[in-house]
Protein backbone atom coordinates (compact mmCIF):
# COMPACT_ATOMS: atom_id res chain seq x y z
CA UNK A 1 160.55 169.85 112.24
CA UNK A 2 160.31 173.44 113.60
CA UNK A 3 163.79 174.58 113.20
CA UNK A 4 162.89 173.23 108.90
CA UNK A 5 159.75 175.36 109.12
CA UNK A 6 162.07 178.00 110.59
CA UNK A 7 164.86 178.09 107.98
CA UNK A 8 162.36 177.56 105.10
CA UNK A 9 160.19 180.65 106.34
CA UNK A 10 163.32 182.37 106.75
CA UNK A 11 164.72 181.88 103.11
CA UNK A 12 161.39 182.47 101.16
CA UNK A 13 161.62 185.57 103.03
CA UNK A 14 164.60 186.47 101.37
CA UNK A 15 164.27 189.04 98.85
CA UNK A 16 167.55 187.30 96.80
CA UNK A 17 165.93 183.83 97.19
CA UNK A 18 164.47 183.07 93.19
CA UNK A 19 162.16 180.12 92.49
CA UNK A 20 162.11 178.47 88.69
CA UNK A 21 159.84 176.50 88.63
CA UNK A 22 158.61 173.83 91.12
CA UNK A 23 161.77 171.81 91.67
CA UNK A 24 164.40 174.46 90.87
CA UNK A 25 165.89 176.71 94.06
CA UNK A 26 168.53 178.91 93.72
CA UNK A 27 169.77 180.30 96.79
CA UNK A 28 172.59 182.72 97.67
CA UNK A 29 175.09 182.28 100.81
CA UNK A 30 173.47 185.54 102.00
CA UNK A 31 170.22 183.48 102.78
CA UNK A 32 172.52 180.67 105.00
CA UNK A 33 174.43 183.50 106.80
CA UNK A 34 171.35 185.45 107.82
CA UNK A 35 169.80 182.66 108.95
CA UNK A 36 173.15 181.71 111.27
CA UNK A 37 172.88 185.57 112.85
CA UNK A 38 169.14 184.79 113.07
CA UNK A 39 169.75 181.83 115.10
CA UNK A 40 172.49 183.60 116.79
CA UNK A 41 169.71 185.83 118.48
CA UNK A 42 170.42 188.91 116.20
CA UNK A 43 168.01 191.28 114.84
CA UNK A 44 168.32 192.65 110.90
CA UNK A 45 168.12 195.96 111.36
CA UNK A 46 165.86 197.90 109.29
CA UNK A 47 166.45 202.16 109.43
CA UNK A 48 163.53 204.31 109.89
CA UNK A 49 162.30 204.72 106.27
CA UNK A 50 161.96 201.83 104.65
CA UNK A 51 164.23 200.79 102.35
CA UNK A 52 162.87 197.75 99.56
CA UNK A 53 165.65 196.11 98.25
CA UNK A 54 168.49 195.90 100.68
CA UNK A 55 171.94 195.92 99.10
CA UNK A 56 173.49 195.52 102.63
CA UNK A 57 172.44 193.92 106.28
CA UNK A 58 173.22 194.88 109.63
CA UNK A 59 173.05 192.23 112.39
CA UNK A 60 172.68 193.63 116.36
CA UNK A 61 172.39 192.14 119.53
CA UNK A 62 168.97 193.14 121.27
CA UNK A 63 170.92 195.86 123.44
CA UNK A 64 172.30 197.76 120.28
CA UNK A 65 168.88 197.59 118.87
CA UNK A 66 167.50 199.12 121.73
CA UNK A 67 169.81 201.98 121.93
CA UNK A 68 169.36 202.80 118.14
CA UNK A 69 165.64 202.70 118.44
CA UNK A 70 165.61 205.13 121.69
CA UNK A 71 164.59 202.18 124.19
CA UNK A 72 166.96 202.37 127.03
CA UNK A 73 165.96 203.90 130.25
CA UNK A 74 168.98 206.48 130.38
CA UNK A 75 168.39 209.44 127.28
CA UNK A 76 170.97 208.64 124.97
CA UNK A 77 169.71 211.02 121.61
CA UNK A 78 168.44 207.79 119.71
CA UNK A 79 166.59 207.48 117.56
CA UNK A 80 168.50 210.25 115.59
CA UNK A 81 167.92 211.33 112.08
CA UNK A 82 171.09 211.13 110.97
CA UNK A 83 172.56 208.19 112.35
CA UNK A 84 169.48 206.26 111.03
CA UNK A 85 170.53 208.24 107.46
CA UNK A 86 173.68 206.07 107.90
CA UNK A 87 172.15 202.91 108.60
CA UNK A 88 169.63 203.50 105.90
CA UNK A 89 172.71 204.30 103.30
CA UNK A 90 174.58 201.32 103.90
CA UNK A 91 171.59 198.84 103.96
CA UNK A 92 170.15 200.49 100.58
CA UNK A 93 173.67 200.86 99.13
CA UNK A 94 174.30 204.26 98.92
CA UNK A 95 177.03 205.87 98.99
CA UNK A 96 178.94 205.46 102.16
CA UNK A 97 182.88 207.40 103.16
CA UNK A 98 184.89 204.23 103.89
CA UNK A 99 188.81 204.27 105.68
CA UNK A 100 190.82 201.01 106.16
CA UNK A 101 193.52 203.45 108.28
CA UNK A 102 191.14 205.27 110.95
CA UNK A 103 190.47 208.27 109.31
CA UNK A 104 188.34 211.04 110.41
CA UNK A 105 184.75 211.79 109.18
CA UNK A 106 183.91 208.56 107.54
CA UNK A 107 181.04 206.16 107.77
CA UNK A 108 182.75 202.68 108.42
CA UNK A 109 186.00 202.43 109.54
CA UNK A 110 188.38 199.53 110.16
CA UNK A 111 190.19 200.08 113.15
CA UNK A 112 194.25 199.45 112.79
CA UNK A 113 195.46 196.55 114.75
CA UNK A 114 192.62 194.74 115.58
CA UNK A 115 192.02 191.57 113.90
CA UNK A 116 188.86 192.41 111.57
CA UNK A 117 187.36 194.69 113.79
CA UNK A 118 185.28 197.84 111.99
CA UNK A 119 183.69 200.64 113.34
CA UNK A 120 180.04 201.88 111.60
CA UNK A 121 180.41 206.03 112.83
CA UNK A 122 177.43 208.13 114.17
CA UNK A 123 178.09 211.62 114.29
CA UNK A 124 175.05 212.52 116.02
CA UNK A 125 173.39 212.55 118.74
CA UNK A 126 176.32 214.02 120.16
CA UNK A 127 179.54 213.23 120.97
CA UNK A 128 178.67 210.54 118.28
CA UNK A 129 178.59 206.93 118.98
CA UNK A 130 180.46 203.92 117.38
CA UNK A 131 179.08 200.60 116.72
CA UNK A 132 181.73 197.89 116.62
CA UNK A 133 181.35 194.78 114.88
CA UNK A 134 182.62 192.23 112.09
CA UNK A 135 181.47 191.47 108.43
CA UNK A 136 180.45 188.04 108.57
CA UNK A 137 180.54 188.00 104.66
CA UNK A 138 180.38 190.24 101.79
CA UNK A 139 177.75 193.33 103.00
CA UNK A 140 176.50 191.33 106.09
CA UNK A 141 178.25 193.66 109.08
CA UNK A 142 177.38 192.34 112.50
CA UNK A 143 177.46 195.16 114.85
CA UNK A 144 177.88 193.93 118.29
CA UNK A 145 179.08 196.14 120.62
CA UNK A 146 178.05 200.19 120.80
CA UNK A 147 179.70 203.01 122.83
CA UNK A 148 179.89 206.82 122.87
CA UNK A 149 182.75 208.67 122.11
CA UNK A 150 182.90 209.75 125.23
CA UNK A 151 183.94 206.61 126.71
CA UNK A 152 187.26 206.67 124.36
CA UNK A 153 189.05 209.82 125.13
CA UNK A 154 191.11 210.32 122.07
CA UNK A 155 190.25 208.68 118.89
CA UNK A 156 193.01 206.15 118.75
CA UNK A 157 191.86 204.28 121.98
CA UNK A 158 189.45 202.33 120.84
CA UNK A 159 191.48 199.12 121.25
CA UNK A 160 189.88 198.31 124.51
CA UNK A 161 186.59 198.39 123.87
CA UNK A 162 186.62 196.56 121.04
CA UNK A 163 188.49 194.32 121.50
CA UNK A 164 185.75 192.47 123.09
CA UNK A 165 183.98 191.91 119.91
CA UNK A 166 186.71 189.06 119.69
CA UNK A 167 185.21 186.90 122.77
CA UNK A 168 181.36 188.38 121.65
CA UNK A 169 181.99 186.74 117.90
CA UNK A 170 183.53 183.36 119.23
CA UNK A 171 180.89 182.90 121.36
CA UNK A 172 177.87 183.90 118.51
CA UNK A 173 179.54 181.82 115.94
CA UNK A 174 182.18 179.74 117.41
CA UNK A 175 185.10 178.59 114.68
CA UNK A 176 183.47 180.90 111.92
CA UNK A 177 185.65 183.43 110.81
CA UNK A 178 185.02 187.42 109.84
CA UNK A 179 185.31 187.92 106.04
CA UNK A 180 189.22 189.05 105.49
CA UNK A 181 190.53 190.68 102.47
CA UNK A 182 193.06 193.48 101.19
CA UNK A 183 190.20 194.64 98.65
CA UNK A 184 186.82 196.74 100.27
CA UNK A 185 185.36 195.52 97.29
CA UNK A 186 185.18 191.94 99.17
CA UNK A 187 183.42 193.69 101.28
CA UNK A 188 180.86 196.22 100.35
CA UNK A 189 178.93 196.27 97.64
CA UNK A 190 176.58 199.20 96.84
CA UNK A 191 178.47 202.44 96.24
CA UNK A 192 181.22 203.73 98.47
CA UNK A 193 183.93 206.26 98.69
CA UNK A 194 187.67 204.34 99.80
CA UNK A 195 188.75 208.07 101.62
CA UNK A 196 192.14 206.04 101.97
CA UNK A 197 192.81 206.49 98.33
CA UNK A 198 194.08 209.61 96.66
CA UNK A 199 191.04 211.56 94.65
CA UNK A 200 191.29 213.50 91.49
């Protein structure tokens, strides 16, 4: 009876959920997958200034909410300004700089090689942090794993620590598998730059 009280609180908490009427729900897959990262032990992320109708979610593990908040006992730089401006972008739908082929100076990244495996980019604090994670569906990025880019060396060795976000996302959500696709439309929705294509 708790976990119903739990998943009903948690959908008429959802801004997408509509109610016609008294008999009539309508309810998007959004609701059922933020309530799976919910019960998964993740925290929705919310940046620093509000934002009131989120086009986008990030999920995190306690420990990358900490960092991002400034809660760890070793000075890291977080909370920073403008890494929150990037969280706040992609949850409000702004425009973020998106590369499918590891490109520099982009927002969200999906890292060549690595079976679904995306990167959302801090620039600051300094030397700029990564925070490695899936899309469990369309705008719904579960950020599991964070590290600074100091613990990579060059750019292009990023393969080892993420590919732990493999064993992290089997044992979250077992046989479910990370939204695939050839379009970034599947994706993102909101408004984003592809950096991979040519512009006018």
């Amino acid at each position: 009876m708790a976990g119903t009280r739990l998943v009903l609180l948690l959908l008429l908490g959802n801004p997408r959920l509509r109610i016609s009427g008294v008999s009539q729900l309508t309810l998007k897959a959004t609701s059922l997958h933020l309530h799976r990262v919910s019960v998964a032990g993740l925290i929705i992320r919310k940046p620093l200034r509000p934002v009131a109708d989120p086009v986008r979610w990030i999920a995190v593990p306690s420990e990358v909410d900490d960092l991002l908040e400034g809660k760890r006992l070793v000075d890291t730089g977080f909370p920073e300004t403008l890494a929150d401006q990037v969280i706040g972008r992609f949850i409000a739908g702004h425009l973020i700089r998106v590369s499918r082929k590891s490109k520099s100076n982009v927002d969200l990244e999906q890292l060549e090689g690595l079976d679904e495996i995306w990167a959302l980019c801090f620039r600051k604090p300094k030397p700029g942090w990564r925070v490695f994670g899936r899309f469990l569906e369309k705008d719904l990025f579960v950020g599991l794993r964070a590290h600074d880019r100091h613990e990579f060396g060059s750019r292009f060795s990023f393969s080892g620590k993420a590919s732990g976000i493999l064993s992290d996302w089997e044992e979250l959500f077992g046989t479910i598998p990370p939204l695939r696709s050839d379009k970034l439309s599947d994706y993102l929705g909101g408004v984003y730059v592809d950096v991979d294509e040519p512009q006018d």
